[in-house]
C-alpha atoms as a PDB file:
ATOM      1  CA  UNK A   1     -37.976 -25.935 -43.561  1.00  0.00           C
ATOM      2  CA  UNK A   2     -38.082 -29.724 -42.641  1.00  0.00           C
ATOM      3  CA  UNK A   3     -39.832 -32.614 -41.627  1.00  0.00           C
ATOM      4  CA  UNK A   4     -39.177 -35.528 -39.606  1.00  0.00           C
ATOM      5  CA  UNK A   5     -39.970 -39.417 -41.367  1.00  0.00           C
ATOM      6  CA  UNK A   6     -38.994 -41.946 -38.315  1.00  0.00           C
ATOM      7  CA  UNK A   7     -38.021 -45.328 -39.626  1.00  0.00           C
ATOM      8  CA  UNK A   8     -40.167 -47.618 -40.088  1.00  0.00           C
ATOM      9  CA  UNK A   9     -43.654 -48.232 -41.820  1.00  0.00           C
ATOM     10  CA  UNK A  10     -44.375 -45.086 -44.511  1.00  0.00           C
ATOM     11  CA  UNK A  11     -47.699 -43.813 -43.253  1.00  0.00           C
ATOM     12  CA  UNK A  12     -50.130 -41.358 -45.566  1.00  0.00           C
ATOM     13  CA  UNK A  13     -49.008 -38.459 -42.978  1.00  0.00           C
ATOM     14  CA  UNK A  14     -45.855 -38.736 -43.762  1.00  0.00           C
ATOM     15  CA  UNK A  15     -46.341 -38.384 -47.164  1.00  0.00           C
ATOM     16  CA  UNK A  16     -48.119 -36.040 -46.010  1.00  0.00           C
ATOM     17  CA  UNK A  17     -45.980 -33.954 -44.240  1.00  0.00           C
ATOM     18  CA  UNK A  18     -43.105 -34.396 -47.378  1.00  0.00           C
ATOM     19  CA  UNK A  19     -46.084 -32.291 -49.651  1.00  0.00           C
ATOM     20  CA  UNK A  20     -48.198 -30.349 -47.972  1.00  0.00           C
ATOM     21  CA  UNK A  21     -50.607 -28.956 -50.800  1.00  0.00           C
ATOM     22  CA  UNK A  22     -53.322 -31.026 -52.940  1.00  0.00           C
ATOM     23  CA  UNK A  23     -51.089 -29.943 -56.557  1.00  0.00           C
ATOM     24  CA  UNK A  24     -51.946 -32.331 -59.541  1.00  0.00           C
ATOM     25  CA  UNK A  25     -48.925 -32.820 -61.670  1.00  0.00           C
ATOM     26  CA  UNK A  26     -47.889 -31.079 -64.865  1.00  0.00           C
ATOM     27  CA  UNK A  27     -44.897 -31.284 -66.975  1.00  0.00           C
ATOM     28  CA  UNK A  28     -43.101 -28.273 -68.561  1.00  0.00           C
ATOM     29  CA  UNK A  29     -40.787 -27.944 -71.859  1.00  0.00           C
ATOM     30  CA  UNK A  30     -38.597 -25.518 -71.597  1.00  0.00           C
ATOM     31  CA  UNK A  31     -34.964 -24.126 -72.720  1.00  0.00           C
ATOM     32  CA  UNK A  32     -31.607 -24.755 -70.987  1.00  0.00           C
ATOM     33  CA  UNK A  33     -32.100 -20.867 -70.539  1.00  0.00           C
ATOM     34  CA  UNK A  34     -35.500 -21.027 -68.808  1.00  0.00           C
ATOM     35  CA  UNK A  35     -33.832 -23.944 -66.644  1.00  0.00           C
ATOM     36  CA  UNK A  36     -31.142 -21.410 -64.777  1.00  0.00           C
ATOM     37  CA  UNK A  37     -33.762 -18.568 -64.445  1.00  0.00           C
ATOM     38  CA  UNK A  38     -35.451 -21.115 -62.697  1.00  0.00           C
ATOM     39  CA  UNK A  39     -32.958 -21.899 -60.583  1.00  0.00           C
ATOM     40  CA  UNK A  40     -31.627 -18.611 -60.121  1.00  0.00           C
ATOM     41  CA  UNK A  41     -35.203 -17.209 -58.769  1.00  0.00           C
ATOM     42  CA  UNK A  42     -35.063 -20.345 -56.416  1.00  0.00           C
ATOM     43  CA  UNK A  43     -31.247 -19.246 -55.008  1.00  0.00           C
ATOM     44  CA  UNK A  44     -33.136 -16.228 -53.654  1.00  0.00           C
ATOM     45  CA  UNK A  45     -34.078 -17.995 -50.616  1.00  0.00           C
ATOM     46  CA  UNK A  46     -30.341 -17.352 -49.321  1.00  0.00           C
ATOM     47  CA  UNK A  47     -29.097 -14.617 -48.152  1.00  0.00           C
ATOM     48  CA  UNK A  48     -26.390 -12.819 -49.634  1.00  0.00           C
ATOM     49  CA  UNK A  49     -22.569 -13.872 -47.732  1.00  0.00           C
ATOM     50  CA  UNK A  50     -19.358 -11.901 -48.117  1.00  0.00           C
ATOM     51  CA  UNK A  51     -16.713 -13.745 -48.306  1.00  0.00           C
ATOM     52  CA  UNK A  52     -14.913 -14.556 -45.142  1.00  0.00           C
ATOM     53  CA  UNK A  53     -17.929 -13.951 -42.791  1.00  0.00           C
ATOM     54  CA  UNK A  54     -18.154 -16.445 -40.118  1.00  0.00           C
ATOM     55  CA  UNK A  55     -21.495 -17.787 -39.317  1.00  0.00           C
ATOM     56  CA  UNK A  56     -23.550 -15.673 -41.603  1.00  0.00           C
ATOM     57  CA  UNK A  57     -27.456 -16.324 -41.932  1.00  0.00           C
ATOM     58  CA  UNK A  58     -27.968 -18.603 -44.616  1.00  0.00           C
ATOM     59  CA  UNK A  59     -31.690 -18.304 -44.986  1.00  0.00           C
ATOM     60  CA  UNK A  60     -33.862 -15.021 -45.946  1.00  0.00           C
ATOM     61  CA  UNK A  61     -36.866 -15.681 -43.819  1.00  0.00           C
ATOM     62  CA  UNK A  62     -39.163 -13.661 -45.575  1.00  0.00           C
ATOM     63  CA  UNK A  63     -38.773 -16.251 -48.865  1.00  0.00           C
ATOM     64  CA  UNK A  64     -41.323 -18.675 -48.547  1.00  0.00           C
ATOM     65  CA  UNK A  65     -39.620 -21.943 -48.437  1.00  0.00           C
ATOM     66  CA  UNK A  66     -42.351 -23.757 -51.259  1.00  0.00           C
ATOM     67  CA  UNK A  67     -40.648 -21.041 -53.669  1.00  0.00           C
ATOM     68  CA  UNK A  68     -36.988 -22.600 -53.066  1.00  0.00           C
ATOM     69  CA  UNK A  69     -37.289 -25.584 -55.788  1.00  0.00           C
ATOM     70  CA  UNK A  70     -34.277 -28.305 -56.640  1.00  0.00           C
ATOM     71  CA  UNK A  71     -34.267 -29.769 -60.339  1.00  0.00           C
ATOM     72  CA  UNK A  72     -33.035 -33.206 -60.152  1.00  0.00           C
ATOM     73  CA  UNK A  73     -31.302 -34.215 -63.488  1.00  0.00           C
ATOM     74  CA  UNK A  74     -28.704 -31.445 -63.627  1.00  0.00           C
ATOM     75  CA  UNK A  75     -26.180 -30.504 -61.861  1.00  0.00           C
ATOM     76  CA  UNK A  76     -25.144 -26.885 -60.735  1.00  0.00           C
ATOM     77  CA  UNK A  77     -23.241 -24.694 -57.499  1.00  0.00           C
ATOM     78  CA  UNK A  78     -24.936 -21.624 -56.048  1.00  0.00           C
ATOM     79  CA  UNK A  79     -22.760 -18.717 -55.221  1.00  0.00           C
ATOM     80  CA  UNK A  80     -23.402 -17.254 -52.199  1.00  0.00           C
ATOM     81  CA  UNK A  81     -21.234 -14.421 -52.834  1.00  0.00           C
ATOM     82  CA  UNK A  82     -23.398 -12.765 -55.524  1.00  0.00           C
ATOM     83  CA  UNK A  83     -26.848 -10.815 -54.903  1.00  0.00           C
ATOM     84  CA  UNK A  84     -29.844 -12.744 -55.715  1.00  0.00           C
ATOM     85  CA  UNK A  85     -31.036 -11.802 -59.255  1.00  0.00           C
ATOM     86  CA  UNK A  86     -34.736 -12.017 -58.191  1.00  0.00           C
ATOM     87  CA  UNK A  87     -36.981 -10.803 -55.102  1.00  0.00           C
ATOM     88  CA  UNK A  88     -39.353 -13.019 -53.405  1.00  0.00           C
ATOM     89  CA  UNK A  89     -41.994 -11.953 -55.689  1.00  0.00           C
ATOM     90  CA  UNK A  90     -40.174 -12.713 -58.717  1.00  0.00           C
ATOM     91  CA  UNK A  91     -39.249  -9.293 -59.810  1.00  0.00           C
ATOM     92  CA  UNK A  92     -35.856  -8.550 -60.872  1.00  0.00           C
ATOM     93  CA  UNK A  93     -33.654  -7.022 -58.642  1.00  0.00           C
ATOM     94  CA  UNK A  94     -30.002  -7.579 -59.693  1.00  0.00           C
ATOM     95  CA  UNK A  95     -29.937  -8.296 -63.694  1.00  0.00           C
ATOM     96  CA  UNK A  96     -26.597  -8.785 -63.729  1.00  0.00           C
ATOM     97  CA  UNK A  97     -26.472 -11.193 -60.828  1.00  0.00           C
ATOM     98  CA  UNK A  98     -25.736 -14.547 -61.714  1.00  0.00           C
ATOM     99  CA  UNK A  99     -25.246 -16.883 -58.305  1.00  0.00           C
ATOM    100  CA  UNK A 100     -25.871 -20.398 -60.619  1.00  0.00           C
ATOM    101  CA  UNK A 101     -22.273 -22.032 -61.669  1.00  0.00           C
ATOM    102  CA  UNK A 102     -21.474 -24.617 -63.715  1.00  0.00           C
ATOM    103  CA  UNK A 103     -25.052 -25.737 -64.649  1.00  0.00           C
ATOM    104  CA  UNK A 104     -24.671 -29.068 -66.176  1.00  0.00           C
ATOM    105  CA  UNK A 105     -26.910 -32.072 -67.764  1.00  0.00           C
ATOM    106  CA  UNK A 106     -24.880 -35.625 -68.655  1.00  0.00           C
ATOM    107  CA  UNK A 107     -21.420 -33.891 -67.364  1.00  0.00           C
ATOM    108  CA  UNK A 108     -21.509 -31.123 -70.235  1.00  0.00           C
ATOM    109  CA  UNK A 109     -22.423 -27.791 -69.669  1.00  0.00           C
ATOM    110  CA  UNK A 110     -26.148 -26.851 -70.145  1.00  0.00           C
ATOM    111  CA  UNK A 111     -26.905 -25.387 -73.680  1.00  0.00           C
ATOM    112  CA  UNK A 112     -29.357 -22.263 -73.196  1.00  0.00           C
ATOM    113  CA  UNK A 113     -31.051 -23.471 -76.202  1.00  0.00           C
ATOM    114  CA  UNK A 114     -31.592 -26.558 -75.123  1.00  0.00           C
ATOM    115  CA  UNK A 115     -34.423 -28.760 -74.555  1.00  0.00           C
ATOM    116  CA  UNK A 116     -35.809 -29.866 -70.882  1.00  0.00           C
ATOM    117  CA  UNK A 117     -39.058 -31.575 -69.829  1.00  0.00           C
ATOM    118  CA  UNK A 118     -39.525 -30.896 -66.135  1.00  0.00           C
ATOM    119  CA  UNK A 119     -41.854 -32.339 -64.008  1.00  0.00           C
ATOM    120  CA  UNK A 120     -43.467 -29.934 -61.496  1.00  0.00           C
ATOM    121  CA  UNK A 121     -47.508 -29.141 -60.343  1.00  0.00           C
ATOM    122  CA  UNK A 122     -50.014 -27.268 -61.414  1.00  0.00           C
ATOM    123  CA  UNK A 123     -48.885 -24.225 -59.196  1.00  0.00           C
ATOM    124  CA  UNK A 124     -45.405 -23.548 -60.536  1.00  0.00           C
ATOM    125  CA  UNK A 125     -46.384 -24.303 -64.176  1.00  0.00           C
ATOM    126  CA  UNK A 126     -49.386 -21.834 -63.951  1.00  0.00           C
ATOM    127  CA  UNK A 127     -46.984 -19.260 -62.546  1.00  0.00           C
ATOM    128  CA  UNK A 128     -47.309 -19.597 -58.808  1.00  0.00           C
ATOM    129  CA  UNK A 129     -44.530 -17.612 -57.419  1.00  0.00           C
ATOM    130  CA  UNK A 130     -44.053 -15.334 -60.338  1.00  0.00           C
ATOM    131  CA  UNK A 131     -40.747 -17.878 -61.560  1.00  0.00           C
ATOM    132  CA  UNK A 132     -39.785 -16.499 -64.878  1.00  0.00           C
ATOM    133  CA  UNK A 133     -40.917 -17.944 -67.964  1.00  0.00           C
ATOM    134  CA  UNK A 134     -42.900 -20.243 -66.321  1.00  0.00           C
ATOM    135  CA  UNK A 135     -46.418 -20.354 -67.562  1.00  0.00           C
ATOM    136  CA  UNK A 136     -49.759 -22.342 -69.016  1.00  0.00           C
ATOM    137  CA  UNK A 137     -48.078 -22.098 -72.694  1.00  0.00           C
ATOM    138  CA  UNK A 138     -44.979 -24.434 -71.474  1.00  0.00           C
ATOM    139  CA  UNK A 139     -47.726 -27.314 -70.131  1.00  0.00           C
ATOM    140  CA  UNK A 140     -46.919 -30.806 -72.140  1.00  0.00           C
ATOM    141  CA  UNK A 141     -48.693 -32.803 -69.713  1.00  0.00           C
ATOM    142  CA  UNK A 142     -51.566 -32.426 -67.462  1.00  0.00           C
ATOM    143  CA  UNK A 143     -52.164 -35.409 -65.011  1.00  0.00           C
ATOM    144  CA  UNK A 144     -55.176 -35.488 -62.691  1.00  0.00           C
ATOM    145  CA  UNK A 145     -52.849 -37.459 -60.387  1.00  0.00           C
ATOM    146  CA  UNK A 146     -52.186 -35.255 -57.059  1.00  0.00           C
ATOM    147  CA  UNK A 147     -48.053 -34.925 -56.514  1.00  0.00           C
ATOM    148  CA  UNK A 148     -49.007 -36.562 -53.183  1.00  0.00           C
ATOM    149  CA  UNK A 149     -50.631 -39.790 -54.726  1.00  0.00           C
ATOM    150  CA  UNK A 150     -47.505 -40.013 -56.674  1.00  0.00           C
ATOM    151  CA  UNK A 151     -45.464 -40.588 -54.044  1.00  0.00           C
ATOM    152  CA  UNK A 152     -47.531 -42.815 -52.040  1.00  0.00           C
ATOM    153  CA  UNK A 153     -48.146 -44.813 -55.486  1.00  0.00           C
ATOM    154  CA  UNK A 154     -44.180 -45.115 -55.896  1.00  0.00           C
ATOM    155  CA  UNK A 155     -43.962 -46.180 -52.023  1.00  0.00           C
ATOM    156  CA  UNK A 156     -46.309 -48.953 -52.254  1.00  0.00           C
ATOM    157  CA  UNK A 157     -44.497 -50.414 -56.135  1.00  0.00           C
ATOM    158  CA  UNK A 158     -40.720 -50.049 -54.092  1.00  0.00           C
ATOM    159  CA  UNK A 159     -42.023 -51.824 -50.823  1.00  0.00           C
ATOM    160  CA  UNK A 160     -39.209 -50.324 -49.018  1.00  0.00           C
ATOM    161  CA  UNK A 161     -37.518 -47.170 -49.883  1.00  0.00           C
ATOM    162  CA  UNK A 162     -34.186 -45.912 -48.086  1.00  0.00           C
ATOM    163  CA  UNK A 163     -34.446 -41.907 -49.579  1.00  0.00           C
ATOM    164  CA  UNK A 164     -31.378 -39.997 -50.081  1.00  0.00           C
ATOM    165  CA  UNK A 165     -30.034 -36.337 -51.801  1.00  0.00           C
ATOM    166  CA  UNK A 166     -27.756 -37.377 -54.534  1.00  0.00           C
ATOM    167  CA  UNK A 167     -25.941 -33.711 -53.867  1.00  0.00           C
ATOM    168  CA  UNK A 168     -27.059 -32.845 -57.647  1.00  0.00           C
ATOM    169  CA  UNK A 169     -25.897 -29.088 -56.129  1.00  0.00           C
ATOM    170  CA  UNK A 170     -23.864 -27.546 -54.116  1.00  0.00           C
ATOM    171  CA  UNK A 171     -22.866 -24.262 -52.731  1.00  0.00           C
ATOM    172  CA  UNK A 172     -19.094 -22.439 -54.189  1.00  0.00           C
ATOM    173  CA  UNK A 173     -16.430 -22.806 -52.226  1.00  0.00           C
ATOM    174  CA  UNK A 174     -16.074 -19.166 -50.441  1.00  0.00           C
ATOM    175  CA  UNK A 175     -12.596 -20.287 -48.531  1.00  0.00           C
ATOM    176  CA  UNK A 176     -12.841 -18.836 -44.876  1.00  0.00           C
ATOM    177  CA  UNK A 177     -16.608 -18.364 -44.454  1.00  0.00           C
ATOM    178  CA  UNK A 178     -19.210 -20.250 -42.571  1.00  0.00           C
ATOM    179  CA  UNK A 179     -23.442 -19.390 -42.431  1.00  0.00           C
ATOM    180  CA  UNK A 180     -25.538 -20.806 -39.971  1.00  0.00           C
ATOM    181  CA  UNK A 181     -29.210 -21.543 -40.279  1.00  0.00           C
ATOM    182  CA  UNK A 182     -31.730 -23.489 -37.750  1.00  0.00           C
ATOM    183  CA  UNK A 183     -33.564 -26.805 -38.446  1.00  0.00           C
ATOM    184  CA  UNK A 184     -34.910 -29.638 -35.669  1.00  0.00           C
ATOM    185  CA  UNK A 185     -33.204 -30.711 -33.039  1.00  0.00           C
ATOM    186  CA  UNK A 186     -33.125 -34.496 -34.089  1.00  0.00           C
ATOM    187  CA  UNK A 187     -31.275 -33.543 -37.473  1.00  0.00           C
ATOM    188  CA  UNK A 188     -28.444 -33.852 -35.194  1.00  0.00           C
ATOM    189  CA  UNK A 189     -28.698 -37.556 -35.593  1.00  0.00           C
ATOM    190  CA  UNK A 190     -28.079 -37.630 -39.148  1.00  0.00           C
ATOM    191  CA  UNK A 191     -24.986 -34.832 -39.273  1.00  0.00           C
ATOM    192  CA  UNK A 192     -22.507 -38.079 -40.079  1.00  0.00           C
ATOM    193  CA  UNK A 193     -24.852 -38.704 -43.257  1.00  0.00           C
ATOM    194  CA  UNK A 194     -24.011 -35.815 -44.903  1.00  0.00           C
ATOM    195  CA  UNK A 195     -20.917 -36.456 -46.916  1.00  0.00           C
ATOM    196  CA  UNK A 196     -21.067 -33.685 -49.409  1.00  0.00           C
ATOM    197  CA  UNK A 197     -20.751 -30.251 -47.279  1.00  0.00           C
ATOM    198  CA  UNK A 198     -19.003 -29.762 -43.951  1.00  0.00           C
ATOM    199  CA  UNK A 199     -22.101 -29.484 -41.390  1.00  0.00           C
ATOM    200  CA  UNK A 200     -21.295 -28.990 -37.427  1.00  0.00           C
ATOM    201  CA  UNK A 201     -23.686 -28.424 -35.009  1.00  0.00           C
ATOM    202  CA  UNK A 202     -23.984 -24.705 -33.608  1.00  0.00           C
ATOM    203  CA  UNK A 203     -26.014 -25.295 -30.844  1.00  0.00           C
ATOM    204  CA  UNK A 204     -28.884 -24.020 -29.464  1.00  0.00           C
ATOM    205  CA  UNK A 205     -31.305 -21.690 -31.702  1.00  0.00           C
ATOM    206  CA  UNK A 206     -34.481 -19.992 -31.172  1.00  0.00           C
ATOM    207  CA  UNK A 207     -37.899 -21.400 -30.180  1.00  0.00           C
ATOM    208  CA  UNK A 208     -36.800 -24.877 -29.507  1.00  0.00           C
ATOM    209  CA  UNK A 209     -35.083 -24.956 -33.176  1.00  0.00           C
ATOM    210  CA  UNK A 210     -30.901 -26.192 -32.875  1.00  0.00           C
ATOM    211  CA  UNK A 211     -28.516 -24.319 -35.132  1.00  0.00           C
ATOM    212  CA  UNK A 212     -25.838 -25.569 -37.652  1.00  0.00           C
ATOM    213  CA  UNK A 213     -23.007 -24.278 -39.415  1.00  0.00           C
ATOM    214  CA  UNK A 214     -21.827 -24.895 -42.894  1.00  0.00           C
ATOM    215  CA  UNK A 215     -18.279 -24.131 -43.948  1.00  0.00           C
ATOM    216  CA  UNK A 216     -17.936 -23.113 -47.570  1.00  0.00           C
END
C-alpha cells in the first residue's frame, strides 16, 4: 500500500516502484454516470465503519490495492458508513449502496450524462478488475507509450518535481469515529504534511508495519 521516494535524484526504480506493471496507456470516454461506478467499485477497498467506532479497520485486505483507483479532475467524499456497492471481483453486492458524495467537476455537481475523457492503461480500459462499464468499446486513444515511461518522460521535462495529493477526495465526516490502518514506519515523518484529514500515529502494527489513526 506504499512506497518510499527519498529526496533527492529521481532514479528509474523509483519510478519504478510508483508503477509496478509494464501497462501502455489508453484513454476512455465515458459518462458522468460511468465516472461514480467507477469510483464506487474503487471505495470497496474500505471496510465498512459504523458510526462512532473507535479505531475501526480501514482497509479490506482481501481488495487488491491496484483495484483502488483515484480520478484526478473531480472532486468527491467517500462514506464510510454505507456498504460497498461492489465485491472485489466487481460483482454487485449492495445496489442500493451509494458511499460516493458530492461528486463534482469545476465546483458543480457531476451530470450523469456527462462527458469525461479519462486517462488510464490498457488493463482497466480492457476490463481488468471487472470495473463496470469499463471496456475496449470506451478506448479513444491507444498509446504504445508504457504508463511508466510517462512518468519518467515528465520527470526529466520538470527537472525537479516536489509531488503532492491535492486532497481531490475525502472521506464524510462520521463525528465520533476513528479507523486505523498500517503503512511504513518512516510515514511518520511526513504526518505534519497532511493538512486535509486528522492523522495520529497509533503505534506499533504487525510485521514491522506502524499503525495510524484517522478521525472522521
Amino acid at each position: 500500500y506504499y512506497t518510499n521516494v527519498p529526496v533527492g535524484d529521481v532514479a528509474i526504480k523509483n519510478v519504478a516502484d510508483l508503477y509496478l506493471y509494464p501497462n501502455t496507456l489508453r484513454a476512455v470516454v465515458i459518462t458522468g454516470a460511468q465516472v461514480k461506478e467507477w469510483l464506487e467499485m474503487s471505495a470497496g477497498i474500505f471496510n465498512q465503519v459504523e458510526p462512532g467506532a473507535k479505531d475501526a479497520v480501514l482497509i479490506n485486505p482481501a481488495f487488491p490495492s491496484y483495484n483502488y483507483d483515484v480520478i484526478d479532475g473531480v472532486t468527491y467524499e467517500i462514506d464510510l458508513s454505507q456498504k460497498p456497492k461492489y465485491d472485489k471481483d466487481g460483482n454487485v453486492i449492495n445496489a442500493d449502496s451509494r458511499r460516493i458524495k458530492n461528486l463534482s467537476f469545476d465546483g458543480k455537481p457531476v451530470d450523469p450524462a456527462q462527458k469525461f475523457v479519462v486517462a488510464t492503461n490498457n488493463y482497466r480500459a480492457g476490463g481488468g478488475g471487472n470495473f463496470p462499464d469499463i471496456k475496449d468499446d470506451k478506448v479513444v486513444l491507444v498509446a504504445p507509450d508504457t504508463n511508466r515511461d510517462v512518468l519518467v518522460r515528465y520527470i526529466v521535462e520538470q527537472g525537479t518535481i516536489n509531488p503532492s495529493a491535492d486532497a481531490n477526495w475525502k472521506f464524510a465526516a462520521m463525528p465520533g469515529t476513528t479507523v486505523v490502518f498500517e503503512t511504513g514506519p518512516k510515514a511518520r515523518d511526513f504526518i505534519g504534511d497532511v493538512k486535509s484529514i486528522k492523522i495520529e500515529d497509533a503505534g506499533e502494527g504487525t510485521e514491522g508495519f506502524a499503525k495510524f489513526r484517522i478521525t472522521l
